[in-house]
C-alpha atoms as a PDB file:
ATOM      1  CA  UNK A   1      46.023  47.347 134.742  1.00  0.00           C
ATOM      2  CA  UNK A   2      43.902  50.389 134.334  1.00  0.00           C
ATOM      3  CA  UNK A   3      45.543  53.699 135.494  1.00  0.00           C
ATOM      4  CA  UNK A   4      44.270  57.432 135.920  1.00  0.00           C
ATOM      5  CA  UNK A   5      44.788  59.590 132.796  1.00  0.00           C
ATOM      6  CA  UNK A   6      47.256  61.981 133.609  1.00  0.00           C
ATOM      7  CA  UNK A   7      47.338  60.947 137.623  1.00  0.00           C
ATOM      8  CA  UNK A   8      50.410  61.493 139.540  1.00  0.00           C
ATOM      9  CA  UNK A   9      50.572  57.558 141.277  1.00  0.00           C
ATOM     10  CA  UNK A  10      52.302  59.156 144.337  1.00  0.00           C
ATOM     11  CA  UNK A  11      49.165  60.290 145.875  1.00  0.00           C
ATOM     12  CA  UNK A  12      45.653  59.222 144.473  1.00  0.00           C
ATOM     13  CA  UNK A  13      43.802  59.542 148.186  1.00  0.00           C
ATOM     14  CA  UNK A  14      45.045  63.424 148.079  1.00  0.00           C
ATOM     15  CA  UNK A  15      43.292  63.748 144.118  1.00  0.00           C
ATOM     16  CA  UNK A  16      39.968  62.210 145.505  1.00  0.00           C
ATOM     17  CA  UNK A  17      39.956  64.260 148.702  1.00  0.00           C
ATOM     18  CA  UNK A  18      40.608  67.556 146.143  1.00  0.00           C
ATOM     19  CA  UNK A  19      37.738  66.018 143.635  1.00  0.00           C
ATOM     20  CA  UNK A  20      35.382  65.647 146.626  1.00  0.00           C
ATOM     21  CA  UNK A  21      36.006  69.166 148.224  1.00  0.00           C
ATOM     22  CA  UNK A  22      35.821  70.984 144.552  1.00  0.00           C
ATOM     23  CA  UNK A  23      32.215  68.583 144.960  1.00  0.00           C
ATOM     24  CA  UNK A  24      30.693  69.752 147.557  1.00  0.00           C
ATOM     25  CA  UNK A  25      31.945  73.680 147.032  1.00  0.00           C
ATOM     26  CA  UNK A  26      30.144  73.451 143.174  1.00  0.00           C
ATOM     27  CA  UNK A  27      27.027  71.082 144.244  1.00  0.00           C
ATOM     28  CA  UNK A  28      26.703  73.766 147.429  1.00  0.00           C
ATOM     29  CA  UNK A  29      26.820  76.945 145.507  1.00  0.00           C
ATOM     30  CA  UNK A  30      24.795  75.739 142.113  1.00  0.00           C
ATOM     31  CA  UNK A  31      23.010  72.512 142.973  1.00  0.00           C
ATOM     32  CA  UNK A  32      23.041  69.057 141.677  1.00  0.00           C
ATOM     33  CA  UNK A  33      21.683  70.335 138.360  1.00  0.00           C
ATOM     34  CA  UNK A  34      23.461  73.426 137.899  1.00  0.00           C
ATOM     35  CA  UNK A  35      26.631  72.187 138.823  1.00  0.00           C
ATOM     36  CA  UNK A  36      29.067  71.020 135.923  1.00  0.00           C
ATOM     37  CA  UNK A  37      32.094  68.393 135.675  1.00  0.00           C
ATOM     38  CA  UNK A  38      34.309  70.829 133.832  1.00  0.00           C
ATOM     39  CA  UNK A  39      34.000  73.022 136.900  1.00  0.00           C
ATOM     40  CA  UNK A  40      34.493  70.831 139.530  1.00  0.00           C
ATOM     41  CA  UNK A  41      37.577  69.478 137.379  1.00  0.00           C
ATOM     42  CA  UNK A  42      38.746  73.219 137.537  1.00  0.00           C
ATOM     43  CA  UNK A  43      37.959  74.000 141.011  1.00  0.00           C
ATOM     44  CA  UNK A  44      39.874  70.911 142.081  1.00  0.00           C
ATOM     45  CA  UNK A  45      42.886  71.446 139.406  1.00  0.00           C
ATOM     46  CA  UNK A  46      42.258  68.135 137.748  1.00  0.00           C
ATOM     47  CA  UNK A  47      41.671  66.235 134.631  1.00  0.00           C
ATOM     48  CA  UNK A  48      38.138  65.666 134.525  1.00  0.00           C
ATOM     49  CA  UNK A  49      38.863  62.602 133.324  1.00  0.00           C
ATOM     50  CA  UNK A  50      39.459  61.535 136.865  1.00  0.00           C
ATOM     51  CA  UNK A  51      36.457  62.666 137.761  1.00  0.00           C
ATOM     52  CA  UNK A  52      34.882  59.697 135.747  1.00  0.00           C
ATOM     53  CA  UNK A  53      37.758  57.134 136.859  1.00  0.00           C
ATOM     54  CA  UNK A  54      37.297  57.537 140.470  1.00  0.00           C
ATOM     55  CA  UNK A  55      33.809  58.596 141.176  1.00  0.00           C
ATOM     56  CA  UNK A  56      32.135  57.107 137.918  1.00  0.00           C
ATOM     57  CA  UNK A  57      30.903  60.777 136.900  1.00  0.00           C
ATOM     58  CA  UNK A  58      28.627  63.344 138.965  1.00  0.00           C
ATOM     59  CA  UNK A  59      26.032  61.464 140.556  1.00  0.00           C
ATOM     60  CA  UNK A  60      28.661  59.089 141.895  1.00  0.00           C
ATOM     61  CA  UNK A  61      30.436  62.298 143.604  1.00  0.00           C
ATOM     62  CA  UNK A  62      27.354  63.428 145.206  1.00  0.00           C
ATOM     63  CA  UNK A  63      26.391  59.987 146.342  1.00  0.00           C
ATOM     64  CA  UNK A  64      30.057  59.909 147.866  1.00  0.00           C
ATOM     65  CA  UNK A  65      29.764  63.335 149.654  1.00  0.00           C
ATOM     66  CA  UNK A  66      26.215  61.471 150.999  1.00  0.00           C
ATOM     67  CA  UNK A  67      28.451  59.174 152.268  1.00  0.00           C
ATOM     68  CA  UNK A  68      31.236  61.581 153.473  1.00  0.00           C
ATOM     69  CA  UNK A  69      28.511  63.350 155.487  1.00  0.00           C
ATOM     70  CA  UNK A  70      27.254  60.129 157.012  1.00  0.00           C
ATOM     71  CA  UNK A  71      30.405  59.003 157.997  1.00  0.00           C
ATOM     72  CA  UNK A  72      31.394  62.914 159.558  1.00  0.00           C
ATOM     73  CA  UNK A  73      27.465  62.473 161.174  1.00  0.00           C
ATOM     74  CA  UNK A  74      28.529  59.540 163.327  1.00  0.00           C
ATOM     75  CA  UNK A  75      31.193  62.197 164.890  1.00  0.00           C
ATOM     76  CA  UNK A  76      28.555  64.735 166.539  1.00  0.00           C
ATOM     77  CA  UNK A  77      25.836  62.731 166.065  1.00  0.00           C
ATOM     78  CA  UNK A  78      25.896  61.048 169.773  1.00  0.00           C
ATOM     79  CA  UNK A  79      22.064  59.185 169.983  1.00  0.00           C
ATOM     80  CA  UNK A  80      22.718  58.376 173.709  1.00  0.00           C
ATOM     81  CA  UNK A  81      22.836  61.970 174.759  1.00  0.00           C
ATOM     82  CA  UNK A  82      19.253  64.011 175.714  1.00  0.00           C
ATOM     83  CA  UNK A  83      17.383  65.267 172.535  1.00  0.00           C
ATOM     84  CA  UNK A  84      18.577  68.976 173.251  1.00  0.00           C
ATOM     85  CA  UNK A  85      21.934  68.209 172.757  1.00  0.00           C
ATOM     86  CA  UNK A  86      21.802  65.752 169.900  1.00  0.00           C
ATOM     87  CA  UNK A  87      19.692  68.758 167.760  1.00  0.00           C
ATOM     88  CA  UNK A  88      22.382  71.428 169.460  1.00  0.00           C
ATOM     89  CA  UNK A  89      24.989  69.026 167.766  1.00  0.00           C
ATOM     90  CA  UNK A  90      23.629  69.201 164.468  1.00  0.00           C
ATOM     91  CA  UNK A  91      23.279  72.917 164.631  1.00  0.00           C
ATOM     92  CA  UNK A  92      27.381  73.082 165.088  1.00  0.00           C
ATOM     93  CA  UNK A  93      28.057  70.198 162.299  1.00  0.00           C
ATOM     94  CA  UNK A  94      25.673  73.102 160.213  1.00  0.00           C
ATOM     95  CA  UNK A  95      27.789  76.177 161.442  1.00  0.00           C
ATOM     96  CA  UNK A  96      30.833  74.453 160.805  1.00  0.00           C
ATOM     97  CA  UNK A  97      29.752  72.606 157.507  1.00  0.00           C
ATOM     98  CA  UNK A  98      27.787  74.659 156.245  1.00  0.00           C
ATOM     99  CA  UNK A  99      28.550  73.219 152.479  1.00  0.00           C
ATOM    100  CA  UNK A 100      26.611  69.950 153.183  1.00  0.00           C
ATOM    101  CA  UNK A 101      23.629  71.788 154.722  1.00  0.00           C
ATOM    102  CA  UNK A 102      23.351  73.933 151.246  1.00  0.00           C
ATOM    103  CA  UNK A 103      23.917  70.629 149.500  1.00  0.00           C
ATOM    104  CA  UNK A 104      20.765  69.172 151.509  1.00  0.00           C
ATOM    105  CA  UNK A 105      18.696  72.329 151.027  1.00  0.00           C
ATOM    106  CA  UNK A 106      19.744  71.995 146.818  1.00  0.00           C
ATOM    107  CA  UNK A 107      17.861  68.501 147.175  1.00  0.00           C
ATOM    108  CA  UNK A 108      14.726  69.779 148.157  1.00  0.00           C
ATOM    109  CA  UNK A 109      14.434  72.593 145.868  1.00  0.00           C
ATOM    110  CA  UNK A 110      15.437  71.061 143.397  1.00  0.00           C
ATOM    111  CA  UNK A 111      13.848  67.260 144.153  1.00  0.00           C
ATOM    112  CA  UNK A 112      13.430  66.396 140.820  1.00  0.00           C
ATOM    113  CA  UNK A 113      17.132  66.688 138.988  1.00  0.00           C
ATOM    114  CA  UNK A 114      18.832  65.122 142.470  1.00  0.00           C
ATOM    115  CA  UNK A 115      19.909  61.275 141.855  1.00  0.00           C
ATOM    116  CA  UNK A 116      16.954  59.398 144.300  1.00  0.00           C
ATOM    117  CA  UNK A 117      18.666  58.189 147.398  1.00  0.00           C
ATOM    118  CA  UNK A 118      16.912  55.117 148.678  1.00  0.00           C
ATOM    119  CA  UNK A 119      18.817  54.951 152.002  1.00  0.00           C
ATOM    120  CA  UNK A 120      17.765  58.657 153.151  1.00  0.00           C
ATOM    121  CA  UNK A 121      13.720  57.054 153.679  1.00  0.00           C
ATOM    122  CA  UNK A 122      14.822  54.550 155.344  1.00  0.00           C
ATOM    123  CA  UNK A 123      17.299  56.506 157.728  1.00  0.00           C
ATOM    124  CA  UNK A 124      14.313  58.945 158.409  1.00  0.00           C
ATOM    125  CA  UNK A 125      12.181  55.746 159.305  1.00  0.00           C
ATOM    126  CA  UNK A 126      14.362  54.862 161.754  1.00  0.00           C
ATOM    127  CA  UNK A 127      14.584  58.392 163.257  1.00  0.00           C
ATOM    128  CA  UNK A 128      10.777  58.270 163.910  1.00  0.00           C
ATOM    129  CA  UNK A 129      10.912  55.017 165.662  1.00  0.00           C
ATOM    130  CA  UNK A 130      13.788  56.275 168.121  1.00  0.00           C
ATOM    131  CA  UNK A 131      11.866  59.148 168.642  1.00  0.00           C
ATOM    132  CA  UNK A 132       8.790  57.382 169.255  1.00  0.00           C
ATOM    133  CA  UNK A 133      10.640  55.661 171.907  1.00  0.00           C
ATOM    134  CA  UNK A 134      12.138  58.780 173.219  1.00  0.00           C
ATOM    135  CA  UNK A 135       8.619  60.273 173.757  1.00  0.00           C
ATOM    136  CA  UNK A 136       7.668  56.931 175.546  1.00  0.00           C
ATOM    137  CA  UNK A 137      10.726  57.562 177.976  1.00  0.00           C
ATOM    138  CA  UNK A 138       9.086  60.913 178.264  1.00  0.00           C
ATOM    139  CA  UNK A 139      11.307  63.301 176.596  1.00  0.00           C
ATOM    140  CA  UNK A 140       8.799  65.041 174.915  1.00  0.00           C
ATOM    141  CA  UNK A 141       4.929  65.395 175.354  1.00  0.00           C
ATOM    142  CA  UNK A 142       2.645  62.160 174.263  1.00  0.00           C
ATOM    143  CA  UNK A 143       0.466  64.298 172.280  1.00  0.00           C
ATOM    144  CA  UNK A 144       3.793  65.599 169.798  1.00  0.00           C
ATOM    145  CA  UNK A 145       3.898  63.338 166.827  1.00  0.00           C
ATOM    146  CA  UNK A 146       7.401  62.055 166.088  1.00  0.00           C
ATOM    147  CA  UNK A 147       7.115  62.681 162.568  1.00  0.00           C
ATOM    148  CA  UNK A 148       6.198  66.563 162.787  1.00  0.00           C
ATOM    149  CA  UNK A 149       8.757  66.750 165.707  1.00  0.00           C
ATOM    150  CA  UNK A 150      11.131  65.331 163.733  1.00  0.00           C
ATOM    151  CA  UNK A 151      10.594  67.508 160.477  1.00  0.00           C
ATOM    152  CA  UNK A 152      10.798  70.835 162.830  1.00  0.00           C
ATOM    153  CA  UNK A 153      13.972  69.801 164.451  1.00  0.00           C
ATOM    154  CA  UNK A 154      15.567  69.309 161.486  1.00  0.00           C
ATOM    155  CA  UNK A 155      14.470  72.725 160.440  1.00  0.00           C
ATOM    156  CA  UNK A 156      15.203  74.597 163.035  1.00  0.00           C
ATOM    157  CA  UNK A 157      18.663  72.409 163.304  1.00  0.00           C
ATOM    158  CA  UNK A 158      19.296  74.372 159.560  1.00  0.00           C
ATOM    159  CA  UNK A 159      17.626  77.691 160.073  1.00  0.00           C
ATOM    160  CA  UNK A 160      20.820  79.455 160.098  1.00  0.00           C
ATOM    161  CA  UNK A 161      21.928  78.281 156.612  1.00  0.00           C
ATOM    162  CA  UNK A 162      18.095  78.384 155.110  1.00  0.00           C
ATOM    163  CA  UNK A 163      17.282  81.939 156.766  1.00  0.00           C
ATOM    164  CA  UNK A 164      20.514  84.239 156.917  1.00  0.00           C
ATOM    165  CA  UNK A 165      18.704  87.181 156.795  1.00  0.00           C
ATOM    166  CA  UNK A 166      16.425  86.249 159.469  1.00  0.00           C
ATOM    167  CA  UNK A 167      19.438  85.182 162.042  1.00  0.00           C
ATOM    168  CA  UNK A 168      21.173  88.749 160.731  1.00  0.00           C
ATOM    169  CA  UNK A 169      17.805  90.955 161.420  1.00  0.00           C
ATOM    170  CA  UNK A 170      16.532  88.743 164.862  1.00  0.00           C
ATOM    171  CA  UNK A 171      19.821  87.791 166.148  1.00  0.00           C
ATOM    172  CA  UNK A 172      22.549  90.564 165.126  1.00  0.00           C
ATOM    173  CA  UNK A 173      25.011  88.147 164.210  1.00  0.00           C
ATOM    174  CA  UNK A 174      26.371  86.830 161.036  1.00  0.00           C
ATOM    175  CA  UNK A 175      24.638  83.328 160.807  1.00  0.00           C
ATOM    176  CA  UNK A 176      28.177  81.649 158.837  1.00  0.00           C
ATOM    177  CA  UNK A 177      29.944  82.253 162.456  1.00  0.00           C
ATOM    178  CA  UNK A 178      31.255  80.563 165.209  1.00  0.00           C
ATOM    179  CA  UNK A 179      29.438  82.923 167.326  1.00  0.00           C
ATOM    180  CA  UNK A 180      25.730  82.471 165.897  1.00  0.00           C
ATOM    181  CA  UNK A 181      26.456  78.707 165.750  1.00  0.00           C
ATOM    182  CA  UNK A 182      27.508  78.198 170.025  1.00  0.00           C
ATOM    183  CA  UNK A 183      24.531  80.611 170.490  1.00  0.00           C
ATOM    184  CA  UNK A 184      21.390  78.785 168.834  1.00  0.00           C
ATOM    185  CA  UNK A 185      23.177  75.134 170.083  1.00  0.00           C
ATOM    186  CA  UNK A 186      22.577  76.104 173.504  1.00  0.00           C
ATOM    187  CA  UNK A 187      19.088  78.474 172.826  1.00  0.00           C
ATOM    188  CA  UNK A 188      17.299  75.147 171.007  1.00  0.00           C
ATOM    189  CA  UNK A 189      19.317  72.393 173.705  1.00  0.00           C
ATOM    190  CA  UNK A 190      16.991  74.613 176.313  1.00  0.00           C
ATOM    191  CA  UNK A 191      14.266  74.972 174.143  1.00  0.00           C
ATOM    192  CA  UNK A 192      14.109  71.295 173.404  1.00  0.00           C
ATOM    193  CA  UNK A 193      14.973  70.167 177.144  1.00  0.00           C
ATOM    194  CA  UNK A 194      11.725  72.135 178.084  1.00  0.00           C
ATOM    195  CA  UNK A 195      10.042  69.817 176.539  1.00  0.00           C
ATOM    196  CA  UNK A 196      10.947  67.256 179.136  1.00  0.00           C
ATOM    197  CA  UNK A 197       9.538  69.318 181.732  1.00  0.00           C
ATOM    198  CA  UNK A 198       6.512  70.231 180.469  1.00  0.00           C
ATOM    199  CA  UNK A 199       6.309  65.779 180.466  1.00  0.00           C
ATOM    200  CA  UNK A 200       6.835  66.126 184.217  1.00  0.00           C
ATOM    201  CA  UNK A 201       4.501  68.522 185.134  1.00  0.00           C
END
């Protein structure tokens, strides 16, 4: 049998969890492309040897923090709730993960150099069909296009973590806090429950 160079046996879910966090830190601070192995290995104070053992190198550790973030998505993520508070959900998971939102804004700069995930068109796919249906229940306006409603929600959902300076200069608060993040949930949930009532007027 196969075992980890230089892996303490005792523990291997702990040495993934510390491989995945060291992840997501480098990939969130450098990008996909500018991150490097040997860091990662060093932020995570392992061989990076085990790097390649568990996770098959660094495009299978960013396709496993994809999956991490899916699986932590599924937590705050709650589709039967209005629209307001599904978007005001996302904008806490951003406040409070703010790695994974730097990780997603990495992708699009960089677009090119990011391993193609063929899952991600799909999921968006699906998110413009609910929403369709969500504007036929008459949550939002008929004449708003799920797919441009979609695209600004998810923007606005990340504004804190793509415009800092903006949420410092407009807002007064520092956009990484606890503060700013409980603040814009409940400013968009009203902004996007207004919506609604423009529907029943």
């Amino acid at each position: 049998m196969r075992r980890a160079p230089e892996e303490k046996q005792r523990d291997p879910e702990r040495t993934k969890a510390r491989i995945l966090q060291a992840a997501l830190e480098e990939f969130a601070a450098k990008g996909f492309a500018g991150a490097r192995v040997n860091e990662i290995a060093a932020r995570a104070g392992v061989n990076k040897q085990l790097i390649s053992y568990y996770f098959g190198g660094k495009e299978g550790l960013f396709q496993a923090l994809t999956t991490r973030w899916q699986s932590e998505e599924s937590a705050f993520a709650d589709r039967s709730s209005s629209l307001g508070r599904l978007v005001a959900g996302y904008v806490r998971a951003n406040a409070e993960r703010r790695d994974f939102g730097k990780l997603m804004i990495w992708q699009g700069l960089t677009e090119d150099t990011v391993p193609p995930d063929p899952a991600f068109a799909e999921d968006v796919r699906r998110d413009v069909e609910w929403l369709r249906r969500r504007r036929q229940a008459g949550e939002f306006p008929a004449d708003l296009d799920p797919a441009a409603l979609l695209v600004a929600l998810f923007t606005m959902a990340s504004a804190g973590i793509v415009y800092p300076q903006l949420v410092r200069a407009a807002c007064d608060l520092d956009p990484a806090s606890t503060e700013f993040g409980e603040y814009y949930a409940e400013q968009l949930e009203k902004l996007i429950e207004h919506l609604a009532e423009v529907t029943d007027s």
